[in-house]
C-alpha atoms as a PDB file:
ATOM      1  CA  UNK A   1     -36.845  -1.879  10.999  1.00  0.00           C
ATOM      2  CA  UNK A   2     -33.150  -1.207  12.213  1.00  0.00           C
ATOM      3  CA  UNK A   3     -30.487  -1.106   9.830  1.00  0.00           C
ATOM      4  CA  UNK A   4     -27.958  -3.786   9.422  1.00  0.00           C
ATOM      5  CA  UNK A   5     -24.114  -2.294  10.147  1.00  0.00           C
ATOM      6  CA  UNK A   6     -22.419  -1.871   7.672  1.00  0.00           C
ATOM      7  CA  UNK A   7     -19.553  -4.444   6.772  1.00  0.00           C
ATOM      8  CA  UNK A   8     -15.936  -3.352   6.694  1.00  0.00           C
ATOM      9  CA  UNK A   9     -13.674  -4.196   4.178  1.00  0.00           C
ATOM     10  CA  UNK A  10     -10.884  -5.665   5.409  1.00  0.00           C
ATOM     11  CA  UNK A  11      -7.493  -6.034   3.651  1.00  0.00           C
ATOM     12  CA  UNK A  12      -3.626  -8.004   4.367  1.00  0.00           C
ATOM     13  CA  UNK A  13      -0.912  -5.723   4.836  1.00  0.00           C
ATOM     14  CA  UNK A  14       1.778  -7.692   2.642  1.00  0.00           C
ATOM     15  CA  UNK A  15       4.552  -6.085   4.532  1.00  0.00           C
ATOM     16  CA  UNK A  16       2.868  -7.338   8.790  1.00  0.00           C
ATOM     17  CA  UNK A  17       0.050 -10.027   6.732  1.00  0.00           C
ATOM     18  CA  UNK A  18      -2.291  -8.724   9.222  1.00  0.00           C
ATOM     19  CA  UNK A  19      -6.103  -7.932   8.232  1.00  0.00           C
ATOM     20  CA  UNK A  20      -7.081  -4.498   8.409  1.00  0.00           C
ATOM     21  CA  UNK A  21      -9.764  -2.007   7.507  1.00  0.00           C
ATOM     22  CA  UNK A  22      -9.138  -1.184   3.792  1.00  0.00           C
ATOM     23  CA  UNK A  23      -9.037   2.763   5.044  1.00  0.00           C
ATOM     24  CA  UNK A  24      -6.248   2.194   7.740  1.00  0.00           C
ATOM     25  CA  UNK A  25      -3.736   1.158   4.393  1.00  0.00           C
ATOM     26  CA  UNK A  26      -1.893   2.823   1.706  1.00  0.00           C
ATOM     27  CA  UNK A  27      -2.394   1.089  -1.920  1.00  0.00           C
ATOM     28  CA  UNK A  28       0.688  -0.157  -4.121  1.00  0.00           C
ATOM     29  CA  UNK A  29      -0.824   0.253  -7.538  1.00  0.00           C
ATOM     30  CA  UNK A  30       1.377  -1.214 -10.459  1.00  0.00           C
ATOM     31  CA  UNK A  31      -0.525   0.741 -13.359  1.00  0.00           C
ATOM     32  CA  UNK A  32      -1.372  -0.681 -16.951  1.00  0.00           C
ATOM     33  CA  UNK A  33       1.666   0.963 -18.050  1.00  0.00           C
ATOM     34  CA  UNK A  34       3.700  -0.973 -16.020  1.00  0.00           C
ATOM     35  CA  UNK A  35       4.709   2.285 -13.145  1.00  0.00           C
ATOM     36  CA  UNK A  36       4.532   1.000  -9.745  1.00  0.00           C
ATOM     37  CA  UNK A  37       3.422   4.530  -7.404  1.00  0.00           C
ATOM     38  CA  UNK A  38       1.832   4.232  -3.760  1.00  0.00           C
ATOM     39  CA  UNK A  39      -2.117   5.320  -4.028  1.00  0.00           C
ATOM     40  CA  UNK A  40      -3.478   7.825  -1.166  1.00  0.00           C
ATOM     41  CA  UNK A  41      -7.086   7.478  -2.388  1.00  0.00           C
ATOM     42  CA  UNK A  42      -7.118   3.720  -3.391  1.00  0.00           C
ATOM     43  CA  UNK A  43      -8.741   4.783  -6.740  1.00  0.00           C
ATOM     44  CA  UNK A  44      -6.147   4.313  -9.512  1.00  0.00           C
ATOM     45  CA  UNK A  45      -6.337   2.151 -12.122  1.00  0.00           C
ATOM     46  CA  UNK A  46      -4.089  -1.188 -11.875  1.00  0.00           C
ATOM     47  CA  UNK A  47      -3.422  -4.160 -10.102  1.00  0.00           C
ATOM     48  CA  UNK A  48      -3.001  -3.181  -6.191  1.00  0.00           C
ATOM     49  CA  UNK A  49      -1.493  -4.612  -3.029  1.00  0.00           C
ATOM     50  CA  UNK A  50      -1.775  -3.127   0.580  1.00  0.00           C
ATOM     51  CA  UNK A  51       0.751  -1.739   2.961  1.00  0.00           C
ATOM     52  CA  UNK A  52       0.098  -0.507   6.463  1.00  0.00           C
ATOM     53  CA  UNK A  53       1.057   3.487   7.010  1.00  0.00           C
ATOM     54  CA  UNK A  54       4.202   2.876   8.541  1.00  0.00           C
ATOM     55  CA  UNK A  55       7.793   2.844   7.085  1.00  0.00           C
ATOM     56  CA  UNK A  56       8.802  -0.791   8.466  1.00  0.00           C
ATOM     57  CA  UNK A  57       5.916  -2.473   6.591  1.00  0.00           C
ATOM     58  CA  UNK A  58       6.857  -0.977   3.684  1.00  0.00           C
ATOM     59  CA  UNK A  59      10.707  -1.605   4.193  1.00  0.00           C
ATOM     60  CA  UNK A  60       9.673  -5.598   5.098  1.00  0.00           C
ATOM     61  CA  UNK A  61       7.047  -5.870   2.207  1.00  0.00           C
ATOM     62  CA  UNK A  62       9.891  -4.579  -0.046  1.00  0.00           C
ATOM     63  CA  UNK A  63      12.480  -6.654   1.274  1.00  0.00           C
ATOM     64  CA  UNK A  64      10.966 -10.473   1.425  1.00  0.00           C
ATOM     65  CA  UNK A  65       9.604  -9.349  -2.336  1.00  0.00           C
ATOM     66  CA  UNK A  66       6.035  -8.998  -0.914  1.00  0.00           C
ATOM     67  CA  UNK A  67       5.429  -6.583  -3.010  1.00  0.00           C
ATOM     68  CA  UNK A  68       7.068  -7.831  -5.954  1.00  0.00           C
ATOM     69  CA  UNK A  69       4.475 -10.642  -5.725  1.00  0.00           C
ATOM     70  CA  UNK A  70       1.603  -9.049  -5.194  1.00  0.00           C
ATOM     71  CA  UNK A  71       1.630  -6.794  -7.849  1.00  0.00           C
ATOM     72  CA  UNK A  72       3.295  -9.372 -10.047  1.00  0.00           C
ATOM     73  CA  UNK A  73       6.739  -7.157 -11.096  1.00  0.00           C
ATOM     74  CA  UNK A  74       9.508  -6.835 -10.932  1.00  0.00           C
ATOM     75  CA  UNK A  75      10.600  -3.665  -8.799  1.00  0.00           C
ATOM     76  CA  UNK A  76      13.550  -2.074  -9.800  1.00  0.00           C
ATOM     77  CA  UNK A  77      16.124   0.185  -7.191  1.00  0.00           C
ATOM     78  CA  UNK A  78      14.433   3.584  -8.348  1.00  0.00           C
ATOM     79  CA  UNK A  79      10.832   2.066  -8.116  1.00  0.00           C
ATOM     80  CA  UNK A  80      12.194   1.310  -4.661  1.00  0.00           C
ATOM     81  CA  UNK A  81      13.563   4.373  -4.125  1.00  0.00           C
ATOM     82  CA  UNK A  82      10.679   6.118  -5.296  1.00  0.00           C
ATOM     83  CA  UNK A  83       8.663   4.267  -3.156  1.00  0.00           C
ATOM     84  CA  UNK A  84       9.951   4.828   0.364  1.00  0.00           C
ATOM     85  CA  UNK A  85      10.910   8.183  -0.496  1.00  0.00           C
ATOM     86  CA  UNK A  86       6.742   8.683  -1.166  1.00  0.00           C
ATOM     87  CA  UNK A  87       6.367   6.566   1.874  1.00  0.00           C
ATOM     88  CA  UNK A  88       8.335   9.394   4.117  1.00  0.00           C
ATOM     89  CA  UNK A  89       6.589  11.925   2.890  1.00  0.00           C
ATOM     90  CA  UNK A  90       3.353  10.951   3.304  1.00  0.00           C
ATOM     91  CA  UNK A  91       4.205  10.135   6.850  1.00  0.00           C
ATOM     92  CA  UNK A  92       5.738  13.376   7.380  1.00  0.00           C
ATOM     93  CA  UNK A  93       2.190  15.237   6.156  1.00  0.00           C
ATOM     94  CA  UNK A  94       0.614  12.837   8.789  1.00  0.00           C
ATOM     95  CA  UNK A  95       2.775  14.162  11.953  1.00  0.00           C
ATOM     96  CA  UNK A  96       2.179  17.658  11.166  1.00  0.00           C
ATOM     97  CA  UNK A  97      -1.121  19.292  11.919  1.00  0.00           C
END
């Protein structure tokens, strides 16, 4: 008997609100002790919210308080900081081979 494919799980970018595969996105995690970090393997414990790999997403997401919402915080400048500064670097590791 063939097998069934399997079924993708799709997630919303909060910065673009488009539906993706769960693997094409970065995680926003706001962990139980309140830290908000950006999750490479989607596995932390917390409340999460999705963000495409790209820096305008996460600049948008941050600006309309997307993310603010989603992960139901407040953000403060050096979360935000911290944030696209881990953003840029993680894009950086991507471009080089």
């Amino acid at each position: 008997m063939p097998q069934k494919p399997r079924k993708v799980p799709m997630r919303m970018c909060v910065g673009c609100r488009e539906m993706k595969p769960k693997r094409e996105l970065l995680r926003a995690v706001r962990t139980p002790e309140g830290e908000v970090v950006l999750d490479e393997t989607g596995k932390k414990a917390g409340r999460g919210a999705y963000v495409c790999f790209n820096a305008a997403c996460l600049r948008r997401a941050l600006k309309q308080r997307q993310l603010d919402r989603a992960l139901e915080t407040r953000l403060s400048e050096e979360t935000v900081q911290a944030l696209t500064d881990t953003m840029e670097q993680l894009l950086s590791r991507e471009d080089t081979p």
